[in-house]
PDB file of N, CA and C in Angstrom:
ATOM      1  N   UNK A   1       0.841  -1.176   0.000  1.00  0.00           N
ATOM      2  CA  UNK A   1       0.000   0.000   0.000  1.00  0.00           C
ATOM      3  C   UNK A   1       0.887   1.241   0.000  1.00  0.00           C
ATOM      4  N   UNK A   2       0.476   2.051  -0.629  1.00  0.00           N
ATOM      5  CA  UNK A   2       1.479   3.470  -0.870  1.00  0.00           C
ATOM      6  C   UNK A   2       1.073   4.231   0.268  1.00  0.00           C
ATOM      7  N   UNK A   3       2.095   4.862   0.472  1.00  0.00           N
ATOM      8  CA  UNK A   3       2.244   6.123   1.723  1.00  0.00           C
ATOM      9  C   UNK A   3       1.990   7.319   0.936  1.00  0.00           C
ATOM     10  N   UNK A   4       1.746   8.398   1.659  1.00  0.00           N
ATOM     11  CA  UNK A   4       1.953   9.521   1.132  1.00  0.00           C
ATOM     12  C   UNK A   4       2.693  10.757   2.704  1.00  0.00           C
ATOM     13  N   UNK A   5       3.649  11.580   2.582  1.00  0.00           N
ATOM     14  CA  UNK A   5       3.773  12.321   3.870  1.00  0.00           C
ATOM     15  C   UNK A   5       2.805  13.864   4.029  1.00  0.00           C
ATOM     16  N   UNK A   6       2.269  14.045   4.719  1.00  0.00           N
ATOM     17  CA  UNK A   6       1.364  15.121   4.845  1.00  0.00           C
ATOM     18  C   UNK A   6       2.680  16.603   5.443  1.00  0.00           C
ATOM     19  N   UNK A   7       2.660  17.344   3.931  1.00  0.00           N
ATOM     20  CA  UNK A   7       3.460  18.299   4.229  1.00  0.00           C
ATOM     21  C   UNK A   7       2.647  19.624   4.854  1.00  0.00           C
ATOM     22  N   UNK A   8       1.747  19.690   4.502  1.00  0.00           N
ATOM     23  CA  UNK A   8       1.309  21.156   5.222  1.00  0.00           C
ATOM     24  C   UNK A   8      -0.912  20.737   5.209  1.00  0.00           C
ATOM     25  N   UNK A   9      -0.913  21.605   6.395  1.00  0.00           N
ATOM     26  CA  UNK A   9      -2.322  21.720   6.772  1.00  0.00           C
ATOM     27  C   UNK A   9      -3.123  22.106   6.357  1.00  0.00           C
ATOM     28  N   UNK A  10      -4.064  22.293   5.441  1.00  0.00           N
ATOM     29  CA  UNK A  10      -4.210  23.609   4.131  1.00  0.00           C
ATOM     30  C   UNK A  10      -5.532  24.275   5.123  1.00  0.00           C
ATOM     31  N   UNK A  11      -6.120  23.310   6.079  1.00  0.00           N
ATOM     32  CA  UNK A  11      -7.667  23.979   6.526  1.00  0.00           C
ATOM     33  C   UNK A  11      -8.040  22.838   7.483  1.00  0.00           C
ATOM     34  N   UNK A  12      -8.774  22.815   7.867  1.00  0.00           N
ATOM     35  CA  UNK A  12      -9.526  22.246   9.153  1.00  0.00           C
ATOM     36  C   UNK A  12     -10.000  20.708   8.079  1.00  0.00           C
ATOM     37  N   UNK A  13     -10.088  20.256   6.832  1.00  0.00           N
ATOM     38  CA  UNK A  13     -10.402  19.465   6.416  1.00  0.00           C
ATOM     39  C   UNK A  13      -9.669  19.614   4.905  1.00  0.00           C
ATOM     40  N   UNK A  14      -8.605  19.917   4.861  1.00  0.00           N
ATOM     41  CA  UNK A  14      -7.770  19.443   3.835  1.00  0.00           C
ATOM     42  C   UNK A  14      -6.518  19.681   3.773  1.00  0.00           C
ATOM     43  N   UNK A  15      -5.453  18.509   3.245  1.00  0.00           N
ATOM     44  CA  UNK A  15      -4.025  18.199   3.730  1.00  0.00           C
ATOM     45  C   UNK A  15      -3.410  18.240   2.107  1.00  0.00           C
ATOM     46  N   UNK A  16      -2.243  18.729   2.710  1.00  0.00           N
ATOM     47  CA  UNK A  16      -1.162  18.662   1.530  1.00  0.00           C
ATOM     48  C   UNK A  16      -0.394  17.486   1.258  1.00  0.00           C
ATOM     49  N   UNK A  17      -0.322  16.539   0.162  1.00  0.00           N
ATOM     50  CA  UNK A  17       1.201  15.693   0.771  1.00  0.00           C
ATOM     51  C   UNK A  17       1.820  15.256  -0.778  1.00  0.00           C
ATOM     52  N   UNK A  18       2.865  14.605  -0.294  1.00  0.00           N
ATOM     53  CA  UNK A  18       3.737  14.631  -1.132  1.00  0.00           C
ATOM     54  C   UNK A  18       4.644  13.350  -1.158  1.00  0.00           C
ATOM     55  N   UNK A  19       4.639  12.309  -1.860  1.00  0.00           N
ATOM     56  CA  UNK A  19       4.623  12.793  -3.294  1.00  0.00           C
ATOM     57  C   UNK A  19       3.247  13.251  -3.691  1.00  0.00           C
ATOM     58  N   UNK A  20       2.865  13.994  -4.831  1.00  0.00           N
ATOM     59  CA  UNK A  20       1.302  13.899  -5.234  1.00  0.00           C
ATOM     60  C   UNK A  20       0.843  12.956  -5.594  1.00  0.00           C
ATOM     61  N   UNK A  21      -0.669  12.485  -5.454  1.00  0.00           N
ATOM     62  CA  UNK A  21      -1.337  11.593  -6.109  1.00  0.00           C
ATOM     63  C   UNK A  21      -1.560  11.653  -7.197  1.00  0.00           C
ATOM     64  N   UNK A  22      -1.543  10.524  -8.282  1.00  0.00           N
ATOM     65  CA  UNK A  22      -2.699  10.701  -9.225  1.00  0.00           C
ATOM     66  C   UNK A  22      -3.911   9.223  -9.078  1.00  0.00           C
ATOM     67  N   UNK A  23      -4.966   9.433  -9.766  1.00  0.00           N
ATOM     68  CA  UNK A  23      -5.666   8.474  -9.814  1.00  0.00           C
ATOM     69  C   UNK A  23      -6.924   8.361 -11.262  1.00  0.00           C
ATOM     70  N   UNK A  24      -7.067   7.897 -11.511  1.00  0.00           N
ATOM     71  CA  UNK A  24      -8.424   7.849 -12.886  1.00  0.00           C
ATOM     72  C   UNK A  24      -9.066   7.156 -11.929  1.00  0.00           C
ATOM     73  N   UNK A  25     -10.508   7.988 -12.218  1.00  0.00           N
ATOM     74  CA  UNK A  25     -11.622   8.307 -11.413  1.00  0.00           C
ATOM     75  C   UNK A  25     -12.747   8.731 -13.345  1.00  0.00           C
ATOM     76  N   UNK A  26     -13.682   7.642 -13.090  1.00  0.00           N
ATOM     77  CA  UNK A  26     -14.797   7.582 -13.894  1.00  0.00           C
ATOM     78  C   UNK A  26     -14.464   8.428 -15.184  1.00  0.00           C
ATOM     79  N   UNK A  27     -13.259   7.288 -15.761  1.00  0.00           N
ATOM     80  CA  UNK A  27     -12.553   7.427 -16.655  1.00  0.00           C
ATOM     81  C   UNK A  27     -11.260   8.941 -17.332  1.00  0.00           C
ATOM     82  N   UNK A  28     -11.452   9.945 -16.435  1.00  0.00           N
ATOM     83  CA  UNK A  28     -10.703  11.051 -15.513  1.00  0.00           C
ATOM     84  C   UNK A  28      -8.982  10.771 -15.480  1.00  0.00           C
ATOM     85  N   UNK A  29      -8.444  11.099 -15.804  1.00  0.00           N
ATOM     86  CA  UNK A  29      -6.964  10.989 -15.275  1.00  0.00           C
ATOM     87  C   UNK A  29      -6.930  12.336 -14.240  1.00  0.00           C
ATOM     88  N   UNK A  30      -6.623  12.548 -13.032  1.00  0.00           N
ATOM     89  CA  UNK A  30      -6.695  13.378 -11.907  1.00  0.00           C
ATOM     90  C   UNK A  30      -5.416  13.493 -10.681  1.00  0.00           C
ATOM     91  N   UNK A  31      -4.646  14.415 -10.942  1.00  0.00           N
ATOM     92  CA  UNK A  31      -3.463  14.089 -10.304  1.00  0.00           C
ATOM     93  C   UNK A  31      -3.367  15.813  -9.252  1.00  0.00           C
ATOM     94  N   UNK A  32      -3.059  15.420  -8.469  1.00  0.00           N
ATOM     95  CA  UNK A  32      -2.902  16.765  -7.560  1.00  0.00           C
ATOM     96  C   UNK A  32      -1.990  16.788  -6.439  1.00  0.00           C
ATOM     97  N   UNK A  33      -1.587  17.321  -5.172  1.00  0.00           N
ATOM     98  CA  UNK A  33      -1.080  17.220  -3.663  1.00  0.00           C
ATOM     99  C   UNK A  33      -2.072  17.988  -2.431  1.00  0.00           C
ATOM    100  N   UNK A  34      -3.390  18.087  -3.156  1.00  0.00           N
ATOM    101  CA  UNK A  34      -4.204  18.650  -2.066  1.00  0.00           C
ATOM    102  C   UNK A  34      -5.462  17.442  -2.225  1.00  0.00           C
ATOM    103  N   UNK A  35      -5.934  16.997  -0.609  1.00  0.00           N
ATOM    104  CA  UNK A  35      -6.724  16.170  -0.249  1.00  0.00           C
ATOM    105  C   UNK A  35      -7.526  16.491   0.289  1.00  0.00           C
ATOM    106  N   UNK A  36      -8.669  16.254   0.315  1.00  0.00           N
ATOM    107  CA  UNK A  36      -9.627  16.944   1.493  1.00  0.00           C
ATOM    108  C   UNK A  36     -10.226  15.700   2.345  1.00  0.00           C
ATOM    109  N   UNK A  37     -10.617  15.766   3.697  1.00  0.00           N
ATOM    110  CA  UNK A  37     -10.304  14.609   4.301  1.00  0.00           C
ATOM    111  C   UNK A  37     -11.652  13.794   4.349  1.00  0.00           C
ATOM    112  N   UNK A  38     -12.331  12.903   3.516  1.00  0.00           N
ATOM    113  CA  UNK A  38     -13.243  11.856   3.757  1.00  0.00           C
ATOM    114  C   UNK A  38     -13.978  11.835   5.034  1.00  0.00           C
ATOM    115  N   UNK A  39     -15.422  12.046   5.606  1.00  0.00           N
ATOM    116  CA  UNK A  39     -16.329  12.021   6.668  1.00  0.00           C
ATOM    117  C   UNK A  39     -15.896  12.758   7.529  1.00  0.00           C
ATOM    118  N   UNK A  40     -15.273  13.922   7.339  1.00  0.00           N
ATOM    119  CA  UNK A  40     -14.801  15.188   8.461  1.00  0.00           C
ATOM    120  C   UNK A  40     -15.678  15.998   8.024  1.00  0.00           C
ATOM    121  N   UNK A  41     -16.637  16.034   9.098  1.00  0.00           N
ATOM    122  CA  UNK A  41     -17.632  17.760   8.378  1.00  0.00           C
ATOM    123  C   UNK A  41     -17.715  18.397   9.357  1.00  0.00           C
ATOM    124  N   UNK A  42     -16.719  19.594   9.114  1.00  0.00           N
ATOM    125  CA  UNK A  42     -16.162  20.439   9.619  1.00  0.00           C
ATOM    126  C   UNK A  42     -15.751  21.636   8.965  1.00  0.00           C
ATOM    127  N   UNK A  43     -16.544  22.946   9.541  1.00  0.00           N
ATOM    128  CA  UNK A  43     -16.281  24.407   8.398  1.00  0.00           C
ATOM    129  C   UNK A  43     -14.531  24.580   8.303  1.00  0.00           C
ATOM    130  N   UNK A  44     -14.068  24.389   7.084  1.00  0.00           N
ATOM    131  CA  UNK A  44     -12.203  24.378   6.722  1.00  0.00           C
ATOM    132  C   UNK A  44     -11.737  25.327   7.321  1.00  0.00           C
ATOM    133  N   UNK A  45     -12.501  26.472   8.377  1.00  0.00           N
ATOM    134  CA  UNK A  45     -11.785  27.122   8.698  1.00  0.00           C
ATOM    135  C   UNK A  45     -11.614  27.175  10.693  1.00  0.00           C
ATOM    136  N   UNK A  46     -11.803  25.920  10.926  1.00  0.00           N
ATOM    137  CA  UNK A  46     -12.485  25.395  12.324  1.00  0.00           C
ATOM    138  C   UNK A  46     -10.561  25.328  12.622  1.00  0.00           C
ATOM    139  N   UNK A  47     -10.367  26.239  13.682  1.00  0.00           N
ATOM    140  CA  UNK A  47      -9.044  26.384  14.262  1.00  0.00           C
ATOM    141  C   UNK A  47      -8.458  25.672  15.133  1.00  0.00           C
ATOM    142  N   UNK A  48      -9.778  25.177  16.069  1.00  0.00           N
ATOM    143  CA  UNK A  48      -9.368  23.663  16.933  1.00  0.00           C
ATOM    144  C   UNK A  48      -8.826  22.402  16.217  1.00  0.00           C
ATOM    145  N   UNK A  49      -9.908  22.295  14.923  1.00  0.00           N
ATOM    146  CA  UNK A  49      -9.501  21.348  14.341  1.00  0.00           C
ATOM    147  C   UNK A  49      -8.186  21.127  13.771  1.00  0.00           C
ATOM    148  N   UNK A  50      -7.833  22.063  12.613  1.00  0.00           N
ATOM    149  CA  UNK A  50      -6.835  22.543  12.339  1.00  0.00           C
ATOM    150  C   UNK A  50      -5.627  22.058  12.779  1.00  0.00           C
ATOM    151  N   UNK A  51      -5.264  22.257  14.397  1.00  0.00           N
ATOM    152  CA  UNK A  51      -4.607  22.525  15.153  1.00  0.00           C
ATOM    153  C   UNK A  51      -4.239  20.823  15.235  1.00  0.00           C
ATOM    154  N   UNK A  52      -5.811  20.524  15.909  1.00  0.00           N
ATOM    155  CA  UNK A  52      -5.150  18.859  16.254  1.00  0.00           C
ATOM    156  C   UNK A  52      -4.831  18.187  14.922  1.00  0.00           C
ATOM    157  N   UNK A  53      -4.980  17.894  13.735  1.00  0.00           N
ATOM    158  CA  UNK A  53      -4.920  17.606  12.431  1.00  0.00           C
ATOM    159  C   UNK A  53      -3.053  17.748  12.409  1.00  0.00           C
ATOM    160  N   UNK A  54      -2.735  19.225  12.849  1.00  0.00           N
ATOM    161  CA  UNK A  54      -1.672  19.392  12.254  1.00  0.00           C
ATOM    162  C   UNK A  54      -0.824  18.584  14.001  1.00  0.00           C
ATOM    163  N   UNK A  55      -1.146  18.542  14.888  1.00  0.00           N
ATOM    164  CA  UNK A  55      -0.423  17.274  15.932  1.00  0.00           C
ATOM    165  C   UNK A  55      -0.364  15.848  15.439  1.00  0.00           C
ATOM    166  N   UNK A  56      -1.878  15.738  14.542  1.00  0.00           N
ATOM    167  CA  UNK A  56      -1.624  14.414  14.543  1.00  0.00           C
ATOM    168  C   UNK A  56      -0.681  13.700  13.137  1.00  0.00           C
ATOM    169  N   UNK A  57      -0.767  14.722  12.261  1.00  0.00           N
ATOM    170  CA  UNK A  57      -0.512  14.165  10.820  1.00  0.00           C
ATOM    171  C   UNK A  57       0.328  15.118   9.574  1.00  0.00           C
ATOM    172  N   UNK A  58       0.771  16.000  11.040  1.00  0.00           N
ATOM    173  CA  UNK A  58       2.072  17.038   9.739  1.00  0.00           C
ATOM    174  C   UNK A  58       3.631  16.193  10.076  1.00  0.00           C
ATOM    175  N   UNK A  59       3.687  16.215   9.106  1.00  0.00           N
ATOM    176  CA  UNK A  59       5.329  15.130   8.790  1.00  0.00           C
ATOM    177  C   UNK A  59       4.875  13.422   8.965  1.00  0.00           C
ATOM    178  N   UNK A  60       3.794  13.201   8.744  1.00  0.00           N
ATOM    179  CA  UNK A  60       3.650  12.057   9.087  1.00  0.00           C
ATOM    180  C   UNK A  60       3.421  11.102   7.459  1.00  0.00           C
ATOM    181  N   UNK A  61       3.206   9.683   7.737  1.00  0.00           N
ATOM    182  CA  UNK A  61       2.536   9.241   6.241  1.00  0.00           C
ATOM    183  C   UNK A  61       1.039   8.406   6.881  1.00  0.00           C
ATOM    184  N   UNK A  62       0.666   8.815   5.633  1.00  0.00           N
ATOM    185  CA  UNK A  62      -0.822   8.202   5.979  1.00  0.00           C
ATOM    186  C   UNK A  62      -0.585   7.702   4.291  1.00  0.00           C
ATOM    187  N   UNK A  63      -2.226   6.782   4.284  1.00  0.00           N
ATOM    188  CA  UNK A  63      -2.505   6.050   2.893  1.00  0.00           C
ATOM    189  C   UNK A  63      -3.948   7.154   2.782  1.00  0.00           C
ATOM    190  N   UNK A  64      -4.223   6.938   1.740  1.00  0.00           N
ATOM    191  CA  UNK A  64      -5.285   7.652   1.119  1.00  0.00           C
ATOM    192  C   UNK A  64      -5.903   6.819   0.416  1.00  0.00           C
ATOM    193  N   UNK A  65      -7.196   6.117   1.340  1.00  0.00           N
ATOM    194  CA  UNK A  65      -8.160   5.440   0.647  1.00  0.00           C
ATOM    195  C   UNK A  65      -9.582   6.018  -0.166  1.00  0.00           C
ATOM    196  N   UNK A  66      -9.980   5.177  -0.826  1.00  0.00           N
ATOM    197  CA  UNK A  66     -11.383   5.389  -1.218  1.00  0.00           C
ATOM    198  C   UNK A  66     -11.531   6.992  -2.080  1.00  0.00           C
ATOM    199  N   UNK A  67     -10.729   7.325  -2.982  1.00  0.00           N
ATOM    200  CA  UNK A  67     -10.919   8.315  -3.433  1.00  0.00           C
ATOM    201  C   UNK A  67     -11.930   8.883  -4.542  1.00  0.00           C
ATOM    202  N   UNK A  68     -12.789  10.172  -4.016  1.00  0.00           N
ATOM    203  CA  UNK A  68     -13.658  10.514  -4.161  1.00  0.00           C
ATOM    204  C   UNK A  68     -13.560  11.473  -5.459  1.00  0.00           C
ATOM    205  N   UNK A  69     -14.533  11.812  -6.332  1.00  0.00           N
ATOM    206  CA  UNK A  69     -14.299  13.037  -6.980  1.00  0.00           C
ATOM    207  C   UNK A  69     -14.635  14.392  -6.428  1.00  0.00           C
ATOM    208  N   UNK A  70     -14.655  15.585  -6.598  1.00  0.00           N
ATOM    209  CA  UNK A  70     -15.010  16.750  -5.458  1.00  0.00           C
ATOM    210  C   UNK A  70     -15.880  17.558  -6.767  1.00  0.00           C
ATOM    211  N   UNK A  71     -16.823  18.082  -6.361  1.00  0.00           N
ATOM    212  CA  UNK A  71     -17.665  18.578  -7.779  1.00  0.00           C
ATOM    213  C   UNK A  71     -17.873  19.970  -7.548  1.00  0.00           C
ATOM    214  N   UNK A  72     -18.014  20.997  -8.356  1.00  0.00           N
ATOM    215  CA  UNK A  72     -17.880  22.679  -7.670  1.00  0.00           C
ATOM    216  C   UNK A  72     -17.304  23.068  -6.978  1.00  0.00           C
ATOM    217  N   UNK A  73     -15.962  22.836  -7.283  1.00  0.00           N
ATOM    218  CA  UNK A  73     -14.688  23.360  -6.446  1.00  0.00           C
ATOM    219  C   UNK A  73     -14.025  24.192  -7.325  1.00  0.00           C
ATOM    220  N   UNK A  74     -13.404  25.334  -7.151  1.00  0.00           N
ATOM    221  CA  UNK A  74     -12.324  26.219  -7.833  1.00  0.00           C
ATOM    222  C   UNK A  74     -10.854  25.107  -7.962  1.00  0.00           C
ATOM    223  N   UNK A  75     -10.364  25.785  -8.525  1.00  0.00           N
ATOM    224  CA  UNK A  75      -8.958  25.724  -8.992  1.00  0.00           C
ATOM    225  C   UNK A  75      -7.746  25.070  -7.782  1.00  0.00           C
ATOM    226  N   UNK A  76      -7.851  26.357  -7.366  1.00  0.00           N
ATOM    227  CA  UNK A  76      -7.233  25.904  -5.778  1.00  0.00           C
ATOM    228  C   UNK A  76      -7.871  24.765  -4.843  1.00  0.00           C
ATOM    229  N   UNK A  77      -8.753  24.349  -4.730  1.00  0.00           N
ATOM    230  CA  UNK A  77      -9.263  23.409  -4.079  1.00  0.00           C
ATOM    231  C   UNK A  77      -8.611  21.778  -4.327  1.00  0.00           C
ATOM    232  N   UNK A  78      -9.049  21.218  -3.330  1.00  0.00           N
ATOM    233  CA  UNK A  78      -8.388  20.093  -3.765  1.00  0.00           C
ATOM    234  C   UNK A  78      -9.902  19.357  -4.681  1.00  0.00           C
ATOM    235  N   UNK A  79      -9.226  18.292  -5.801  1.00  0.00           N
ATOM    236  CA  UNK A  79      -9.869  17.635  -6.380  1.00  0.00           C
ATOM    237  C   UNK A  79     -10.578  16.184  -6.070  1.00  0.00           C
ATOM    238  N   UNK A  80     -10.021  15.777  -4.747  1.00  0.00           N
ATOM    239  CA  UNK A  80     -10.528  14.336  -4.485  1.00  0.00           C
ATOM    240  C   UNK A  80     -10.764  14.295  -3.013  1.00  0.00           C
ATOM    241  N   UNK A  81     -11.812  13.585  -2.601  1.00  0.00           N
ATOM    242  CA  UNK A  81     -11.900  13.553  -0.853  1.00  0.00           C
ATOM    243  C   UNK A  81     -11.097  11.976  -0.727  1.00  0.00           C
ATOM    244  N   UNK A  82     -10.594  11.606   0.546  1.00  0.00           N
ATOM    245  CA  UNK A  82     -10.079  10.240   0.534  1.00  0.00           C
ATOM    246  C   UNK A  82     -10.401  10.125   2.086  1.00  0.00           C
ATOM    247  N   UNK A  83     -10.435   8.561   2.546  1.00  0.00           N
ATOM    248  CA  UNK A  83     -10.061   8.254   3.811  1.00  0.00           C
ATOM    249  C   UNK A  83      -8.637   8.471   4.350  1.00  0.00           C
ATOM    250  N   UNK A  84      -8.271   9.413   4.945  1.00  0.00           N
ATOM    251  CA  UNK A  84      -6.604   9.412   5.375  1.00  0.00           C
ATOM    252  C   UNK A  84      -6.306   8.608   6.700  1.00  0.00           C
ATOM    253  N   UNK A  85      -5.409   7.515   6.389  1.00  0.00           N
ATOM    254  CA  UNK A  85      -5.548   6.725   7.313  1.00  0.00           C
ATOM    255  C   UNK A  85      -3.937   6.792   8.247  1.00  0.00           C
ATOM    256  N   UNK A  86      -4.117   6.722   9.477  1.00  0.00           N
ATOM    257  CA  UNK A  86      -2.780   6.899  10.087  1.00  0.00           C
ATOM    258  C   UNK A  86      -2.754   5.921  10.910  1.00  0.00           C
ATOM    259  N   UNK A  87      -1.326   4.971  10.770  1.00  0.00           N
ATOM    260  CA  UNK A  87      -1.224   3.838  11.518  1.00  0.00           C
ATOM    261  C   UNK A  87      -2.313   2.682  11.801  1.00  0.00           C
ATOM    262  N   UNK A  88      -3.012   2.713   9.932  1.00  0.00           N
ATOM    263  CA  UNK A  88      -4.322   1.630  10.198  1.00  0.00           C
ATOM    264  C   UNK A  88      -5.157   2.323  11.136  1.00  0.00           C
ATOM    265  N   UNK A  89      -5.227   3.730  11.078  1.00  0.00           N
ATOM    266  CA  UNK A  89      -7.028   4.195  11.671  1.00  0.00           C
ATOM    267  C   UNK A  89      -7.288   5.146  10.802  1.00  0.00           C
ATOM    268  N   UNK A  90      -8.268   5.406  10.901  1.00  0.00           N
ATOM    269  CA  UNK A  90      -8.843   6.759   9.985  1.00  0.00           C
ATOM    270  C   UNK A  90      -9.183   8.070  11.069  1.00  0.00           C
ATOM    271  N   UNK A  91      -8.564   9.006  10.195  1.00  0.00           N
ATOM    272  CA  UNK A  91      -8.305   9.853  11.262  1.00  0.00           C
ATOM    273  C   UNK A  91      -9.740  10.328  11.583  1.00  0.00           C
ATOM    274  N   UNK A  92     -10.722  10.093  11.165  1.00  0.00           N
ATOM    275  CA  UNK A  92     -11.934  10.578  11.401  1.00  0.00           C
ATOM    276  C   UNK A  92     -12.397  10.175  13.516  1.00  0.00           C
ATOM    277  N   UNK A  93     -11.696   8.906  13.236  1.00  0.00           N
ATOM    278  CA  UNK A  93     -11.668   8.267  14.528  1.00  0.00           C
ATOM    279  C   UNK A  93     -11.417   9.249  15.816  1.00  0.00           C
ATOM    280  N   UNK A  94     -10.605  10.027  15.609  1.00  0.00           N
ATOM    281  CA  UNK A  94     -10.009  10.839  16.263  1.00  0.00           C
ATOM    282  C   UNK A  94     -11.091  12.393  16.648  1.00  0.00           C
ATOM    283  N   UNK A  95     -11.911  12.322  15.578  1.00  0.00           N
ATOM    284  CA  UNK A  95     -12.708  14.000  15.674  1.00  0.00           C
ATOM    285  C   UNK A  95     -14.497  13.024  15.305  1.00  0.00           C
ATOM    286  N   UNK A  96     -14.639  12.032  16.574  1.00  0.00           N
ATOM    287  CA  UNK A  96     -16.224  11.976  16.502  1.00  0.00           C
ATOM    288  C   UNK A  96     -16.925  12.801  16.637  1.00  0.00           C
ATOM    289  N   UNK A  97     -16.786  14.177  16.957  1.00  0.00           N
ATOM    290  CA  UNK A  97     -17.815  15.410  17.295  1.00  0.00           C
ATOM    291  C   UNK A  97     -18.199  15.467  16.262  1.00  0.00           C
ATOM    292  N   UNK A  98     -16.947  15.778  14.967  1.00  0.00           N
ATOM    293  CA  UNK A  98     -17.245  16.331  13.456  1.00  0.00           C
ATOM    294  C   UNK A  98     -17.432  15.007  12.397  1.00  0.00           C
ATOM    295  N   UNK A  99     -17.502  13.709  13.024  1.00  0.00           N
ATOM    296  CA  UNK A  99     -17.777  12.810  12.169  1.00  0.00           C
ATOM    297  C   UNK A  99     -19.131  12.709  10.909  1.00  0.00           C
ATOM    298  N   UNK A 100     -18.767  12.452   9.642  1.00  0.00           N
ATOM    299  CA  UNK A 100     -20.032  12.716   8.916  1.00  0.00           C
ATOM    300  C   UNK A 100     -20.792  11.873   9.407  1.00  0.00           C
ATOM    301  N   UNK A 101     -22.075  11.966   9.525  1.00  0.00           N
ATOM    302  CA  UNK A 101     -23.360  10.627   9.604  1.00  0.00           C
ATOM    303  C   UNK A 101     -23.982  10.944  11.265  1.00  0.00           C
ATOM    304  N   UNK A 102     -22.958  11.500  11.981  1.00  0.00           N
ATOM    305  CA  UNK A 102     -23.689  11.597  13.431  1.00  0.00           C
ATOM    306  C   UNK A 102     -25.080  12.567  13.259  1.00  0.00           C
ATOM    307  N   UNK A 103     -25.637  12.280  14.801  1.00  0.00           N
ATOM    308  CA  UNK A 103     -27.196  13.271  14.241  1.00  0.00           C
ATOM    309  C   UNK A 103     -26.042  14.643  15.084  1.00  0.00           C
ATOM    310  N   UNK A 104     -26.894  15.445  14.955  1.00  0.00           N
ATOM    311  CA  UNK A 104     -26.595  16.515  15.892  1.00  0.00           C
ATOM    312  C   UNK A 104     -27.133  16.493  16.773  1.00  0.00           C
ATOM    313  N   UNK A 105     -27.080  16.818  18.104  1.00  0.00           N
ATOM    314  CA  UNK A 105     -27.828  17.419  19.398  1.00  0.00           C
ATOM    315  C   UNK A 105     -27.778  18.681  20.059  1.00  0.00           C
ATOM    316  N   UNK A 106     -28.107  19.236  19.697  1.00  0.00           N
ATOM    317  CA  UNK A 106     -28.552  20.456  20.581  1.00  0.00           C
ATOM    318  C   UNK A 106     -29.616  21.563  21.052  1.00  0.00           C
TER     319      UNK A 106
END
């Protein structure tokens, strides 16, 4: 399984790394170094998050599963959502508050 190292934090739900990916995606050739992170729903500009993201997974390698296409995104944005997985977990594991699928309560 390929690694990738997460060089910089870009937002509360999307990572830089390097080497870049590419992948063909519904016949697509799609190659980039910005990820956005799979079942994190969380506004990209959430500073807590951010913060722990960049403790848990700057200089680190993770795999990048299950890659997604991203649809109405600019230029700068990243092009694919993935599972980013660190040491066989998904980092989603880590931020159940912001996990996609929970209900809300409040």
């Amino acid at each position: 399984m390929s690694t990738w190292q997460v060089i910089e934090i870009l937002s509360a739900n999307t990572v830089r790394v390097a080497p870049g990916w590419t992948v063909t995606l519904n016949g697509q050739l799609l190659s980039d170094d910005k990820v956005r992170i799979s079942g994190l729903n969380v506004p990209f500009n959430n500073d807590y998050v951010r913060h722990r993201l960049t403790s848990f997974l700057l200089h680190k390698g993770v795999q990048l599963l299950n890659p997604t296409p991203l649809e109405n995104r600019d230029a700068t944005q990243a092009q694919i959502s993935c599972n980013v997985i660190l040491d066989g977990t998904d980092i989603t594991y880590y931020f159940p508050e912001f996990k996609s699928g929970l209900p809300v309560v409040g």
